[in-house]
Structure formats: structure tokens, C-alpha cells
PDB file of N, CA and C in Angstrom:
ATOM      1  N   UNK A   1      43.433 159.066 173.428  1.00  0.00           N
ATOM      2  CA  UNK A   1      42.472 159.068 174.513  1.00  0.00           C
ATOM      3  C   UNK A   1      42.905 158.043 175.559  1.00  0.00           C
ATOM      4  N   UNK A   2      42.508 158.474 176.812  1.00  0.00           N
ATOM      5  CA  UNK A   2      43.315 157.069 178.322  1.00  0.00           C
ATOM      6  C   UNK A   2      41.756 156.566 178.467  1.00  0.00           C
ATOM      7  N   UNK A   3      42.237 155.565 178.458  1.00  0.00           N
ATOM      8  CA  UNK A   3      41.092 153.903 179.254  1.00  0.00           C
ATOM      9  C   UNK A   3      41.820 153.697 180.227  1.00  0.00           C
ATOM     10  N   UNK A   4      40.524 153.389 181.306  1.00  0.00           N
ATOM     11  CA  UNK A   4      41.597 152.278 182.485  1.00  0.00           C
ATOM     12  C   UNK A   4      40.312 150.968 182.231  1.00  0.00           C
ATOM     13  N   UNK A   5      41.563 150.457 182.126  1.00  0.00           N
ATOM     14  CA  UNK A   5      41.260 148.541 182.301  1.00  0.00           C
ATOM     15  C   UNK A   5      41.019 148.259 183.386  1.00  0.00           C
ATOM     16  N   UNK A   6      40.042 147.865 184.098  1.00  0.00           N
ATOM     17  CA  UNK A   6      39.969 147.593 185.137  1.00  0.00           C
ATOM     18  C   UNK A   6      39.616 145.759 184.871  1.00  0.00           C
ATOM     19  N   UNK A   7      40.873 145.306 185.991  1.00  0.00           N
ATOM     20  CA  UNK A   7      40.517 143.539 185.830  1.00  0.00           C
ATOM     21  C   UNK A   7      39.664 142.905 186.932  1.00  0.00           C
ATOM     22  N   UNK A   8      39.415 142.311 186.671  1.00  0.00           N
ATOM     23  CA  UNK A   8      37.819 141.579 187.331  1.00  0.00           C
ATOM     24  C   UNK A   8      37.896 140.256 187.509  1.00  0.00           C
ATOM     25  N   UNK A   9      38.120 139.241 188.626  1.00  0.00           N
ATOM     26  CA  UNK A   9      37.897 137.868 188.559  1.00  0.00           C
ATOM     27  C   UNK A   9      37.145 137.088 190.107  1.00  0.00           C
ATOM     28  N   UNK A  10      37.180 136.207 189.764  1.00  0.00           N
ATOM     29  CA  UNK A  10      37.223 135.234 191.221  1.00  0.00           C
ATOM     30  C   UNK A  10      38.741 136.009 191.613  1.00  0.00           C
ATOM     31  N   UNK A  11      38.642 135.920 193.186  1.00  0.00           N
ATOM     32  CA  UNK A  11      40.141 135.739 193.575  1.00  0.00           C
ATOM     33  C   UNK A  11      40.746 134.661 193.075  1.00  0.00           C
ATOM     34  N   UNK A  12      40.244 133.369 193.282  1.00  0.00           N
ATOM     35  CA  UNK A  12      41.269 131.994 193.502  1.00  0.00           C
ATOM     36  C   UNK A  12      41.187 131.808 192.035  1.00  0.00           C
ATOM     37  N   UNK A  13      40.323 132.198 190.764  1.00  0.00           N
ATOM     38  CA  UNK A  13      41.039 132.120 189.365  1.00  0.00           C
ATOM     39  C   UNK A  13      42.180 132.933 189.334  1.00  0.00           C
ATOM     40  N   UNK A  14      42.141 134.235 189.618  1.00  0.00           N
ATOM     41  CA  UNK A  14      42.746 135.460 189.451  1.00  0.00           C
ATOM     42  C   UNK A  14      44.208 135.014 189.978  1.00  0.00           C
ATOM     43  N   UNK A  15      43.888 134.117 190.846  1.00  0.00           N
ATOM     44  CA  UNK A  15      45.604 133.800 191.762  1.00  0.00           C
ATOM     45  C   UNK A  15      46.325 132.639 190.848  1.00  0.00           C
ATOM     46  N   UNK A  16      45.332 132.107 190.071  1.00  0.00           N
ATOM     47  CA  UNK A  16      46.022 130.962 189.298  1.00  0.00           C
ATOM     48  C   UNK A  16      46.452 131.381 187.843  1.00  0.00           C
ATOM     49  N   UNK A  17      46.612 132.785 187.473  1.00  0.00           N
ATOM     50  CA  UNK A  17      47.130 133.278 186.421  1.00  0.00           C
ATOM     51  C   UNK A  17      48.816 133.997 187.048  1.00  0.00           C
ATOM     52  N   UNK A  18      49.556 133.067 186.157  1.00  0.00           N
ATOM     53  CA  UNK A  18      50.734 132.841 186.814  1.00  0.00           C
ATOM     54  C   UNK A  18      51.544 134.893 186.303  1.00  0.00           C
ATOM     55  N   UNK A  19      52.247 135.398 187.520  1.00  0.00           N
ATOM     56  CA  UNK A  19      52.255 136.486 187.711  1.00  0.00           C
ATOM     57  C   UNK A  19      53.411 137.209 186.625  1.00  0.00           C
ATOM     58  N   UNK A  20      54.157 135.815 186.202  1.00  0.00           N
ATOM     59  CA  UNK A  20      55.022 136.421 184.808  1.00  0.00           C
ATOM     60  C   UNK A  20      54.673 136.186 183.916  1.00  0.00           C
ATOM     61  N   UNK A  21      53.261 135.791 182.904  1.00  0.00           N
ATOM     62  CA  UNK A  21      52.932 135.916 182.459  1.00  0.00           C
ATOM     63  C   UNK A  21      51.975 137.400 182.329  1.00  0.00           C
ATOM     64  N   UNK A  22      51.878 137.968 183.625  1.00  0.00           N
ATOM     65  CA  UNK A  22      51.221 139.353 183.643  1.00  0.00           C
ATOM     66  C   UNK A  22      52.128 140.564 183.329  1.00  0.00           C
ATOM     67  N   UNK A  23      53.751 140.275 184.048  1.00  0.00           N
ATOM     68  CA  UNK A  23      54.798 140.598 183.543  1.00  0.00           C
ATOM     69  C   UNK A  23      54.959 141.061 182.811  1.00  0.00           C
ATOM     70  N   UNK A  24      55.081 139.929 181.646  1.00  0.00           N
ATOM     71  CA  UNK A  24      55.348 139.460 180.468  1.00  0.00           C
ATOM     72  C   UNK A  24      54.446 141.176 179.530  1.00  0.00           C
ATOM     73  N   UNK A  25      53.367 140.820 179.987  1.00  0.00           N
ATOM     74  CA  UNK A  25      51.834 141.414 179.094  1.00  0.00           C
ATOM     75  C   UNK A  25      52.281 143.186 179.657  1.00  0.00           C
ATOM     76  N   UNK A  26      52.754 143.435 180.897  1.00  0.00           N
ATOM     77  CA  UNK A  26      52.559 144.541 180.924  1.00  0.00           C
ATOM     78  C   UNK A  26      54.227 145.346 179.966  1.00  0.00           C
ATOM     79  N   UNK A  27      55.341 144.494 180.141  1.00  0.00           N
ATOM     80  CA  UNK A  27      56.749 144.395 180.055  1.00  0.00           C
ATOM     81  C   UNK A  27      56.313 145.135 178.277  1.00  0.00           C
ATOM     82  N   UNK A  28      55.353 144.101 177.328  1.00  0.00           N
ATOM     83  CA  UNK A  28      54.949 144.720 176.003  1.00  0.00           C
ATOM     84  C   UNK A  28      54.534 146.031 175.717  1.00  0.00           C
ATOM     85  N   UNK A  29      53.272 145.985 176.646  1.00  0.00           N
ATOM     86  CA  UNK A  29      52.073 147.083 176.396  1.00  0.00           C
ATOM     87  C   UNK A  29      53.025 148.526 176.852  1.00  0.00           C
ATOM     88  N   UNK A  30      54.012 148.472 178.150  1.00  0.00           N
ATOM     89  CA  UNK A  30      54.566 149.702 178.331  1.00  0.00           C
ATOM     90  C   UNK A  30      55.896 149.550 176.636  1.00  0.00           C
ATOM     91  N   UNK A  31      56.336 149.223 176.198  1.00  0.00           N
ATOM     92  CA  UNK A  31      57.650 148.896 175.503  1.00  0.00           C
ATOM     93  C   UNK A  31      56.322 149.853 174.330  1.00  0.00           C
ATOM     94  N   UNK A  32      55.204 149.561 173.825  1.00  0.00           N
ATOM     95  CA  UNK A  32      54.403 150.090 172.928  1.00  0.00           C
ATOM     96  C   UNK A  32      54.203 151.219 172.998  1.00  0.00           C
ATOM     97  N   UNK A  33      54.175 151.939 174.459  1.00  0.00           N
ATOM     98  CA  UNK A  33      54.177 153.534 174.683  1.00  0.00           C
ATOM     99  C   UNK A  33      52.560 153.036 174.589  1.00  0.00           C
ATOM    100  N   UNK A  34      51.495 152.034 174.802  1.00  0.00           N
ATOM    101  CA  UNK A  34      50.150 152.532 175.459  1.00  0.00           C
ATOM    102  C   UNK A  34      49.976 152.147 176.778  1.00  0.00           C
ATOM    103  N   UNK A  35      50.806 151.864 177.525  1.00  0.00           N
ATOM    104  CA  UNK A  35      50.461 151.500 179.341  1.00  0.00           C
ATOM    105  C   UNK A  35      50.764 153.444 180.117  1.00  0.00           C
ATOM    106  N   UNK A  36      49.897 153.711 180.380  1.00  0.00           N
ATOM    107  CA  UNK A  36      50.631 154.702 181.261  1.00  0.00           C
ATOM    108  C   UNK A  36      50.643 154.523 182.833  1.00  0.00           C
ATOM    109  N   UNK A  37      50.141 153.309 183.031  1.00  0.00           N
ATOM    110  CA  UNK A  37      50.174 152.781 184.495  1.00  0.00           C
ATOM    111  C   UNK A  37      49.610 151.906 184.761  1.00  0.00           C
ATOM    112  N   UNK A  38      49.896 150.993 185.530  1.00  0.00           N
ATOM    113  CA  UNK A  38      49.492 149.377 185.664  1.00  0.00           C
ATOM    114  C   UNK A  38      49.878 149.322 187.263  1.00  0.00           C
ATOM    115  N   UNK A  39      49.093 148.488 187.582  1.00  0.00           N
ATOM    116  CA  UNK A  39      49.205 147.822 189.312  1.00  0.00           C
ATOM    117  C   UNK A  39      48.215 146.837 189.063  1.00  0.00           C
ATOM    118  N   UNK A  40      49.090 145.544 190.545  1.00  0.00           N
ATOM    119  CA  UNK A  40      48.229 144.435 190.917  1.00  0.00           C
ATOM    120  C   UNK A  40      47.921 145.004 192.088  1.00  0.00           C
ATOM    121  N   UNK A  41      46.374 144.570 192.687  1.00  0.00           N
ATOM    122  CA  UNK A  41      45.609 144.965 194.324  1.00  0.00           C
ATOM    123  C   UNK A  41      45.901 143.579 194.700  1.00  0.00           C
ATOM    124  N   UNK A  42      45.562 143.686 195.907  1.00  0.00           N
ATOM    125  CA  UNK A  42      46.069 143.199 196.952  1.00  0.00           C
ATOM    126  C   UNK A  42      44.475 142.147 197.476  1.00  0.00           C
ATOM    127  N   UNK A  43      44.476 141.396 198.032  1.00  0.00           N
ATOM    128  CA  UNK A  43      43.362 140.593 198.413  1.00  0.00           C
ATOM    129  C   UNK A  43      41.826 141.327 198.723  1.00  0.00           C
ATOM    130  N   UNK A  44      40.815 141.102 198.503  1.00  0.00           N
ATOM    131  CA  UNK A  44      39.871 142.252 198.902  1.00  0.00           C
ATOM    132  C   UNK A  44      39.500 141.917 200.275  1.00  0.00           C
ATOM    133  N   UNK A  45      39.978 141.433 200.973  1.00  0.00           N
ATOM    134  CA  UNK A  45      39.978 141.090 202.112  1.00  0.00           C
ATOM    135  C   UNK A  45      40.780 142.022 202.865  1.00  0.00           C
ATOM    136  N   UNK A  46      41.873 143.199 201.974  1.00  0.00           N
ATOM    137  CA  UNK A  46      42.481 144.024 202.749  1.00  0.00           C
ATOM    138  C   UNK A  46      41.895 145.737 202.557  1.00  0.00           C
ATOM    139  N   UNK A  47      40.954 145.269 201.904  1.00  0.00           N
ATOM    140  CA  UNK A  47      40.007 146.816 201.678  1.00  0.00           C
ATOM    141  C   UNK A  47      39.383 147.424 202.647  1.00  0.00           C
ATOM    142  N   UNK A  48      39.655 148.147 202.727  1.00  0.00           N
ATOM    143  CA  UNK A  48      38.869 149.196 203.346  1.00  0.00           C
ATOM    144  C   UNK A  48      37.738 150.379 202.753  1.00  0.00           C
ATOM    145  N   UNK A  49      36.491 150.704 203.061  1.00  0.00           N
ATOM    146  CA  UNK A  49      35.585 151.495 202.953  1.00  0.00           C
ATOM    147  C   UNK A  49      35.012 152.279 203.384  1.00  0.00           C
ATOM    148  N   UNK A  50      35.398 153.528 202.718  1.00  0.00           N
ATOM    149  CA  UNK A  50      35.327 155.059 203.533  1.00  0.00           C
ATOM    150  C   UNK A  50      34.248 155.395 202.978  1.00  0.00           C
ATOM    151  N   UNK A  51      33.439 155.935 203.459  1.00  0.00           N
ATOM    152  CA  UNK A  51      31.655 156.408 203.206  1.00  0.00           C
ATOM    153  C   UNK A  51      31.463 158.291 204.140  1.00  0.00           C
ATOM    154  N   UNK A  52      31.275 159.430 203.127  1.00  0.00           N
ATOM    155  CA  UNK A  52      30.748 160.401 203.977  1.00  0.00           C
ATOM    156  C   UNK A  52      30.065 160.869 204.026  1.00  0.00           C
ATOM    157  N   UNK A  53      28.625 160.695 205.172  1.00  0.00           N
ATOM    158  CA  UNK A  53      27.544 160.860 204.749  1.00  0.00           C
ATOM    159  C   UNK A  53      26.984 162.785 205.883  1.00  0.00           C
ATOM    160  N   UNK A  54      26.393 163.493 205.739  1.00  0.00           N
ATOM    161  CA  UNK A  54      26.579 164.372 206.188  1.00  0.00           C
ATOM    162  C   UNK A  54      27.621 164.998 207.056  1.00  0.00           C
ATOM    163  N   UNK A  55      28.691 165.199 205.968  1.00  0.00           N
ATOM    164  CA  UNK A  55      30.031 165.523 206.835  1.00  0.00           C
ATOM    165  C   UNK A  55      30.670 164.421 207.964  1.00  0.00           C
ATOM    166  N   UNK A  56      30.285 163.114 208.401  1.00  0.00           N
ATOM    167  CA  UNK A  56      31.047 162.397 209.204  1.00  0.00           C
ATOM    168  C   UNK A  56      31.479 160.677 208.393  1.00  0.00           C
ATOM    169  N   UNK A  57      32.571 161.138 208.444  1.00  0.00           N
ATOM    170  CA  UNK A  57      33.106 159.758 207.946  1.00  0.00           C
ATOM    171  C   UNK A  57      32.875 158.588 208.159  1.00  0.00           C
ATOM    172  N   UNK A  58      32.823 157.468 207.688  1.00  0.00           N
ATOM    173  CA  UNK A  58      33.036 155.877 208.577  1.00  0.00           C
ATOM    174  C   UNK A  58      33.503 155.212 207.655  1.00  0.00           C
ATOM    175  N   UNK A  59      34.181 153.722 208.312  1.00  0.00           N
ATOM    176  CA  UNK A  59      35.569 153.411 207.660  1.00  0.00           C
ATOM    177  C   UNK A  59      34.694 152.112 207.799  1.00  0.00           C
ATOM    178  N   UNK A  60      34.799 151.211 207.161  1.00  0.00           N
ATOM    179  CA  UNK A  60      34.491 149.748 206.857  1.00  0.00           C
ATOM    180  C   UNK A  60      35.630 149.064 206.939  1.00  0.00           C
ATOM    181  N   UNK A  61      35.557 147.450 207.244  1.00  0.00           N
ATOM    182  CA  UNK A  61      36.975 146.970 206.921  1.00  0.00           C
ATOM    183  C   UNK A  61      35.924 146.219 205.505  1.00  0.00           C
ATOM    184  N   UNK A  62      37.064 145.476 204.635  1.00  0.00           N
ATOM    185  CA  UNK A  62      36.345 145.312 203.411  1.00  0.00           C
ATOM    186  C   UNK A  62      35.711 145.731 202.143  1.00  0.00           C
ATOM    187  N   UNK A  63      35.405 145.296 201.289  1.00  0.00           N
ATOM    188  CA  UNK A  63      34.961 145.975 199.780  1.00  0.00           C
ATOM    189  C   UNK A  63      33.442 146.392 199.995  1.00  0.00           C
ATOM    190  N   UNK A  64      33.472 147.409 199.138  1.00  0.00           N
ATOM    191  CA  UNK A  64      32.342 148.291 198.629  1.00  0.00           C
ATOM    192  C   UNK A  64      30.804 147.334 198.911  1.00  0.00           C
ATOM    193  N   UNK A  65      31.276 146.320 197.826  1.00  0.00           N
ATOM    194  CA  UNK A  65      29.845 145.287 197.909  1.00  0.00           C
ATOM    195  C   UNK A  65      30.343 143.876 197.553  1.00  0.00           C
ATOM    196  N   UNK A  66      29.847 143.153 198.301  1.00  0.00           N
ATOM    197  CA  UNK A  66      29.542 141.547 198.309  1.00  0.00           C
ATOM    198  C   UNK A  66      29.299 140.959 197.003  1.00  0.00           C
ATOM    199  N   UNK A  67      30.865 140.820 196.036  1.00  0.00           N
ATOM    200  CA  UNK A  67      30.271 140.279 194.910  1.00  0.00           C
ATOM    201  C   UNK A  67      31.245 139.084 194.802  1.00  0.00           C
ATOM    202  N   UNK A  68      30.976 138.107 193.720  1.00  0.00           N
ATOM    203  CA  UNK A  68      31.713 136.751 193.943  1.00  0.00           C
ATOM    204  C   UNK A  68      33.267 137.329 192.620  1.00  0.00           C
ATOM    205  N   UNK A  69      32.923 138.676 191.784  1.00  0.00           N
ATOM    206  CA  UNK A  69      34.225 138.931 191.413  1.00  0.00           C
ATOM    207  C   UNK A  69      34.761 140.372 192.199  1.00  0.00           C
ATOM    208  N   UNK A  70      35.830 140.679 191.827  1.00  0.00           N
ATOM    209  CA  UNK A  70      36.372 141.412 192.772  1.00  0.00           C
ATOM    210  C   UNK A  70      37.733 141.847 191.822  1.00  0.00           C
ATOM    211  N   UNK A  71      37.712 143.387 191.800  1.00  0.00           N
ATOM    212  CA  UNK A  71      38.716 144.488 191.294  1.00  0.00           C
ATOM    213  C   UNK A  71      39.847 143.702 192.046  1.00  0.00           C
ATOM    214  N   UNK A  72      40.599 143.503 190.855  1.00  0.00           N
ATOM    215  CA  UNK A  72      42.376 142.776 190.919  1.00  0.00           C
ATOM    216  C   UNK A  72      43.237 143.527 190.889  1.00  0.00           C
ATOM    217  N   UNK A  73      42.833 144.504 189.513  1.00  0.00           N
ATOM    218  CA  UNK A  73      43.995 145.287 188.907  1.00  0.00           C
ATOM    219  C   UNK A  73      43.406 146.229 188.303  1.00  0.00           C
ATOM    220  N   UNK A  74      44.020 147.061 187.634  1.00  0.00           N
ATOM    221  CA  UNK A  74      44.096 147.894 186.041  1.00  0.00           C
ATOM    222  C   UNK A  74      45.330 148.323 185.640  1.00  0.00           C
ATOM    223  N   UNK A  75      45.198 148.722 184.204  1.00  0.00           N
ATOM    224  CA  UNK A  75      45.421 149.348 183.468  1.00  0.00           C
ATOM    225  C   UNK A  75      45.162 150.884 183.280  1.00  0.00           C
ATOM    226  N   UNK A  76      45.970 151.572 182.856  1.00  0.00           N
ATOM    227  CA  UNK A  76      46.210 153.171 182.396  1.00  0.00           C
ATOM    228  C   UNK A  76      46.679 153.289 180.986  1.00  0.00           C
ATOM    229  N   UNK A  77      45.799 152.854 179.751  1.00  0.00           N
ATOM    230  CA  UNK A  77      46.379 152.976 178.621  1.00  0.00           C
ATOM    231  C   UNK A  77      46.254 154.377 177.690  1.00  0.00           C
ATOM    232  N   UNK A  78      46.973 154.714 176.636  1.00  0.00           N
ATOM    233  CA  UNK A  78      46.554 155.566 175.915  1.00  0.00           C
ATOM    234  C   UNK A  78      46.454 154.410 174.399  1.00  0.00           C
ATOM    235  N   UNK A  79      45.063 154.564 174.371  1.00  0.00           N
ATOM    236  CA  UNK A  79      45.041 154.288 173.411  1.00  0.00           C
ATOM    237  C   UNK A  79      43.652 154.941 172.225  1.00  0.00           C
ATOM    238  N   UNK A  80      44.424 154.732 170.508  1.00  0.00           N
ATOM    239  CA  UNK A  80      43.526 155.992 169.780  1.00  0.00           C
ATOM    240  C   UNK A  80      42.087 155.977 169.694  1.00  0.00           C
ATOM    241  N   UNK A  81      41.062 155.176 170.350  1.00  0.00           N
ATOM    242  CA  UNK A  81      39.927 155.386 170.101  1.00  0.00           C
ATOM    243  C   UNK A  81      39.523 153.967 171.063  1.00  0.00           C
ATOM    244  N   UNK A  82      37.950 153.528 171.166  1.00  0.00           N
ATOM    245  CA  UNK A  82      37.895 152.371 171.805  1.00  0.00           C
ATOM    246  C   UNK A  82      37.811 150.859 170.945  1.00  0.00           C
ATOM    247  N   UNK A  83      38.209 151.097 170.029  1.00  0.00           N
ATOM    248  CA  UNK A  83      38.848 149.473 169.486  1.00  0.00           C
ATOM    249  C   UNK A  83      40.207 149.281 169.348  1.00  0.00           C
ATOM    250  N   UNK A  84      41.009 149.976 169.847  1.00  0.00           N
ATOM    251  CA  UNK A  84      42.273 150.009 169.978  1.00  0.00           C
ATOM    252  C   UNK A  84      42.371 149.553 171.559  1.00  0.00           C
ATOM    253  N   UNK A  85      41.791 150.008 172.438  1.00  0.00           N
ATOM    254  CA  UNK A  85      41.596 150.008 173.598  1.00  0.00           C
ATOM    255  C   UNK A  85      41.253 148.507 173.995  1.00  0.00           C
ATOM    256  N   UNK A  86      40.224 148.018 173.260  1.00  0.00           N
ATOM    257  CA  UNK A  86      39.416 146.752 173.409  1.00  0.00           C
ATOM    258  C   UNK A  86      40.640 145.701 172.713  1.00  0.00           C
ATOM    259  N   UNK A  87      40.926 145.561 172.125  1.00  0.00           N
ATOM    260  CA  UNK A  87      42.406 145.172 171.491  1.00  0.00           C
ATOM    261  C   UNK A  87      43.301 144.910 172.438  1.00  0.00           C
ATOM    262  N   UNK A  88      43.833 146.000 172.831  1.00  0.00           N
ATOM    263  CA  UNK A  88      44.889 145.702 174.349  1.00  0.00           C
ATOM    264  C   UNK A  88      43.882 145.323 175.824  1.00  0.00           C
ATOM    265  N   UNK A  89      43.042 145.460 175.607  1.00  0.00           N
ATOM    266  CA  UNK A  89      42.498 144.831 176.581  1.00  0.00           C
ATOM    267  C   UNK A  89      42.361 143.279 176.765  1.00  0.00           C
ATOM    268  N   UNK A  90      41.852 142.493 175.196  1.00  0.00           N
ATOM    269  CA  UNK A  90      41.792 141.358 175.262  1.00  0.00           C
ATOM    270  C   UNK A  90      43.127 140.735 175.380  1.00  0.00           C
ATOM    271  N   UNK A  91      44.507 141.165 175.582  1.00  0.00           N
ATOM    272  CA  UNK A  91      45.469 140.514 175.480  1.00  0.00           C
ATOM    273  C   UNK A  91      46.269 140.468 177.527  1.00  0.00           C
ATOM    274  N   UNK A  92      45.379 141.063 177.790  1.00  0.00           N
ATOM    275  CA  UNK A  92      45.605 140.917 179.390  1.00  0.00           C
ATOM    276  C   UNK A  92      45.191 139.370 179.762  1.00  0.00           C
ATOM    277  N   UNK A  93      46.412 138.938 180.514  1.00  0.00           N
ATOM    278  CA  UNK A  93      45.958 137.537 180.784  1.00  0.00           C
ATOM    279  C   UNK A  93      44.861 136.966 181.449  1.00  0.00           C
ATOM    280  N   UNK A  94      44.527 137.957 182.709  1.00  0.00           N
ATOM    281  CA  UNK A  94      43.499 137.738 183.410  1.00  0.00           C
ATOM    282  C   UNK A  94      41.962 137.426 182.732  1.00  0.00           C
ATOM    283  N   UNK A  95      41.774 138.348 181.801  1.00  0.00           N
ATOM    284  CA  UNK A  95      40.622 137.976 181.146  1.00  0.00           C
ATOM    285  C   UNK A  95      40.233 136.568 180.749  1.00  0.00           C
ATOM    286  N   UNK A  96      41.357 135.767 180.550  1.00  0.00           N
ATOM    287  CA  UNK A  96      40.580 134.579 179.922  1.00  0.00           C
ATOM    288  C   UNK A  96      40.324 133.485 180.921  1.00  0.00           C
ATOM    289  N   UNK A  97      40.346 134.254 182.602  1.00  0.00           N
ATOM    290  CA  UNK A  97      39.642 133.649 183.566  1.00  0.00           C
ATOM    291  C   UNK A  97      38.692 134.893 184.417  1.00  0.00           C
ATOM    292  N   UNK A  98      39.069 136.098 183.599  1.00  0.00           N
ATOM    293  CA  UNK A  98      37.995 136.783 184.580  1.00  0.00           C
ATOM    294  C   UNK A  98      37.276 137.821 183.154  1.00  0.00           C
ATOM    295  N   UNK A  99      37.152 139.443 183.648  1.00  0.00           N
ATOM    296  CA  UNK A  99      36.772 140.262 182.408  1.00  0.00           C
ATOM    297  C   UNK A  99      37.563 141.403 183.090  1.00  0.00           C
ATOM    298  N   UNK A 100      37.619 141.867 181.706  1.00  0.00           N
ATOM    299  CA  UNK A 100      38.314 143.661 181.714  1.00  0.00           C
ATOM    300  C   UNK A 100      37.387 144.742 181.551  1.00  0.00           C
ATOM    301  N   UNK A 101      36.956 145.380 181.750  1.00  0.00           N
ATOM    302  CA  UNK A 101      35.898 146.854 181.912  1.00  0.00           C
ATOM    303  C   UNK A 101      36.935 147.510 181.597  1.00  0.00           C
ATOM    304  N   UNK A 102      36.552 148.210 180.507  1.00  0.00           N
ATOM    305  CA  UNK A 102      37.393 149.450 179.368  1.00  0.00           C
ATOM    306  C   UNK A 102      36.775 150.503 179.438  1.00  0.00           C
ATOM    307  N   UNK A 103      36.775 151.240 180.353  1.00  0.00           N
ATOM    308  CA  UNK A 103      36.094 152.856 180.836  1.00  0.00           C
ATOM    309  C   UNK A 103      36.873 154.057 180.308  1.00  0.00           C
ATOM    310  N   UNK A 104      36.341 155.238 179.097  1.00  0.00           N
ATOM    311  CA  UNK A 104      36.919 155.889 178.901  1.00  0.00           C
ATOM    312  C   UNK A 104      37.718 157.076 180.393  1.00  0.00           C
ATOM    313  N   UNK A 105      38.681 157.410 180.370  1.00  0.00           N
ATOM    314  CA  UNK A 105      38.690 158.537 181.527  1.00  0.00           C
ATOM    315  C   UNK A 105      38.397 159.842 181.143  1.00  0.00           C
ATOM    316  N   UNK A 106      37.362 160.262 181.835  1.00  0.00           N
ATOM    317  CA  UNK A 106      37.082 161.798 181.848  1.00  0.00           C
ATOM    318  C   UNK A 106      38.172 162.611 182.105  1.00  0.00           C
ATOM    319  N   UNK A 107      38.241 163.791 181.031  1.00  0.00           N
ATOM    320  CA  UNK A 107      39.255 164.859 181.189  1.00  0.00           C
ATOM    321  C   UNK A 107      38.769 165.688 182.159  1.00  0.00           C
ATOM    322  N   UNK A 108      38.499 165.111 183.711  1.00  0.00           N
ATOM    323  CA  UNK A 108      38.478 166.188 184.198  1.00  0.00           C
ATOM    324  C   UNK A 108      39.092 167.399 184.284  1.00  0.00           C
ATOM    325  N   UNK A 109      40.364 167.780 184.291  1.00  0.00           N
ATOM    326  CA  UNK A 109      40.998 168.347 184.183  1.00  0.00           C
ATOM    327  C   UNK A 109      41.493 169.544 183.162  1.00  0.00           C
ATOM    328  N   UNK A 110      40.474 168.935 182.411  1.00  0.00           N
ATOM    329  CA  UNK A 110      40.724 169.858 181.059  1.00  0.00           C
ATOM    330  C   UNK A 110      39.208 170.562 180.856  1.00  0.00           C
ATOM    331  N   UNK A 111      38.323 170.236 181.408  1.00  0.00           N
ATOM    332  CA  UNK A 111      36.866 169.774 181.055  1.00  0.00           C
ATOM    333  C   UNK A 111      36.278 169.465 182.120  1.00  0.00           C
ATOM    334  N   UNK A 112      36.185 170.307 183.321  1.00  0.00           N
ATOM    335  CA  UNK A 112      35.276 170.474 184.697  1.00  0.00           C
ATOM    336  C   UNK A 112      34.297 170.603 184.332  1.00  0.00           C
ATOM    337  N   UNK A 113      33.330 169.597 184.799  1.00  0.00           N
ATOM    338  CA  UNK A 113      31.530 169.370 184.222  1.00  0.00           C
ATOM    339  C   UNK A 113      31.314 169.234 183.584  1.00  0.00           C
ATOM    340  N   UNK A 114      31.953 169.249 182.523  1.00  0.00           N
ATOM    341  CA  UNK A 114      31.506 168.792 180.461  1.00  0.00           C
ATOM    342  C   UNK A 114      31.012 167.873 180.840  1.00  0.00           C
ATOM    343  N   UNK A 115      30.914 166.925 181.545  1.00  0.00           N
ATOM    344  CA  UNK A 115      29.721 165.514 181.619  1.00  0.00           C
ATOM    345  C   UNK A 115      28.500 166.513 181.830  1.00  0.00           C
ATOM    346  N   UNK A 116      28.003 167.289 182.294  1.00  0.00           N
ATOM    347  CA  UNK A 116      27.283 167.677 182.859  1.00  0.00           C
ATOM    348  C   UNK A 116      26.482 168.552 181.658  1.00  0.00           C
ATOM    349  N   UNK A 117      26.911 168.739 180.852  1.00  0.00           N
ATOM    350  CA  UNK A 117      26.345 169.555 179.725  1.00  0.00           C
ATOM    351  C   UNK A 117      25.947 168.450 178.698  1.00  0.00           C
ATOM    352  N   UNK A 118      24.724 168.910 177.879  1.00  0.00           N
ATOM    353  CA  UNK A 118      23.396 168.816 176.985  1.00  0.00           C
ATOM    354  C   UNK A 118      24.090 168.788 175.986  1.00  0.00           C
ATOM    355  N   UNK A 119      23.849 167.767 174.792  1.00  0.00           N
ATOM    356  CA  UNK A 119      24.456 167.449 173.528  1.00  0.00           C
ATOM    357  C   UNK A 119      23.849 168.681 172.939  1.00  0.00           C
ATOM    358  N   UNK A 120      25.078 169.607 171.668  1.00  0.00           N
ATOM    359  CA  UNK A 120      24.413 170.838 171.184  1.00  0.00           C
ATOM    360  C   UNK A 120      24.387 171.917 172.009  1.00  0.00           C
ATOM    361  N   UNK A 121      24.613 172.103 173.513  1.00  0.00           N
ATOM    362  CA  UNK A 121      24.929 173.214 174.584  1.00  0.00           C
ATOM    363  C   UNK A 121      26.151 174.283 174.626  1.00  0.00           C
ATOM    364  N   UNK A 122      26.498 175.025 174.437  1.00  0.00           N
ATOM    365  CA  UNK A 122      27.401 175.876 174.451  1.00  0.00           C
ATOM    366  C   UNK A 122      27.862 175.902 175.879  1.00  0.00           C
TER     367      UNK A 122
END
């Protein structure tokens, strides 16, 4: 099953977790065959926010919402269930100055609207 890790900190903790040590963490997790994709973001100061509300767009400069942590990174793991998941999650460096959110990913793709269906529904 894929989790994305999504990492979470202050910026100015987040900047003081030295970047080969993240390296290091991702250099393992892909060598294990559970990373299927990893990236660092960029300052949230370089975000942008697209909103469409009856068919007309508008563009924000900046993040979604005003919070004192702020989406750094993630993770794309496969891993077999969610304590396997939670496992490679706690070994991301960032966490032990910010947190990781371990969200299963929906098969959309396999499984258009199955969220949408009633436990026991055919």
C-alpha cells in the first residue's frame, strides 16, 4: 500500500536540520525499495494559491492558510500496512523538530469513487 509522508515544521527549525542528514535518510529508504518519491519545497513564502470558484480562477501569492508550521516535504512510500509506514516515518529527520502526517493514498485510479461508497455496498 503507498503513504505520502508529508513533513511539517517551523521553517527556521526545518532549516536547521542539516540537508545530508536528509540525504542520508532518503539515500536508505530508496536503497529499501519503500521511497517511491521524495522532494524538499521550497520556502512558503514562494507559494502560490489557485482557488476556482464558479468557473473563474484567482491566484494568491502565498500558502493556503496562516499557520506557524508549514508543508516542507514528503515522502512517496510503499509500505505493507500502516505500522510499517509509521516506522519509516519516524526515522525522517525532520520529525524530531517538526511532525510527519502518514496519509494512506487513494487508488484513485483503480477505484473511482470507492471513497464514496457505504461499508457492505456493492
Amino acid at each position: 500500500m503507498k503513504y505520502l509522508c508529508l513533513v511539517y515544521g517551523e521553517e527556521s527549525k526545518i532549516r536547521e536540520v542539516d540537508d545530508l542528514h536528509c540525504l542520508a535518510f532518503d539515500k536508505s529508504v530508496r536503497a529499501s525499495g519503500h521511497c517511491l518519491g521524495s522532494e524538499a519545497l521550497e520556502p512558503v513564502a514562494t507559494a502560490t494559491t489557485v482557488r476556482v470558484r464558479n468557473g473563474k480562477a484567482t491566484v494568491t501569492d502565498g500558502p493556503f492558510a496562516e499557520t506557524k508550521e508549514c508543508l516542507a516535504g514528503f515522502y512517496l512510500v510503499e509500505a505493507r500496512d500502516l505500522n510499517e509506514a509509521i516506522q519509516i516515518a519516524s526515522r525522517i529527520p525532520p520529525a524530531a523538530v517538526g511532525s510527519i502526517e502518514v496519509r494512506p493514498v487513494r487508488p484513485i485510479r483503480e477505484a473511482p469513487n470507492a471513497h464514496r461508497r457505504q461499508p457492505g455496498s456493492a
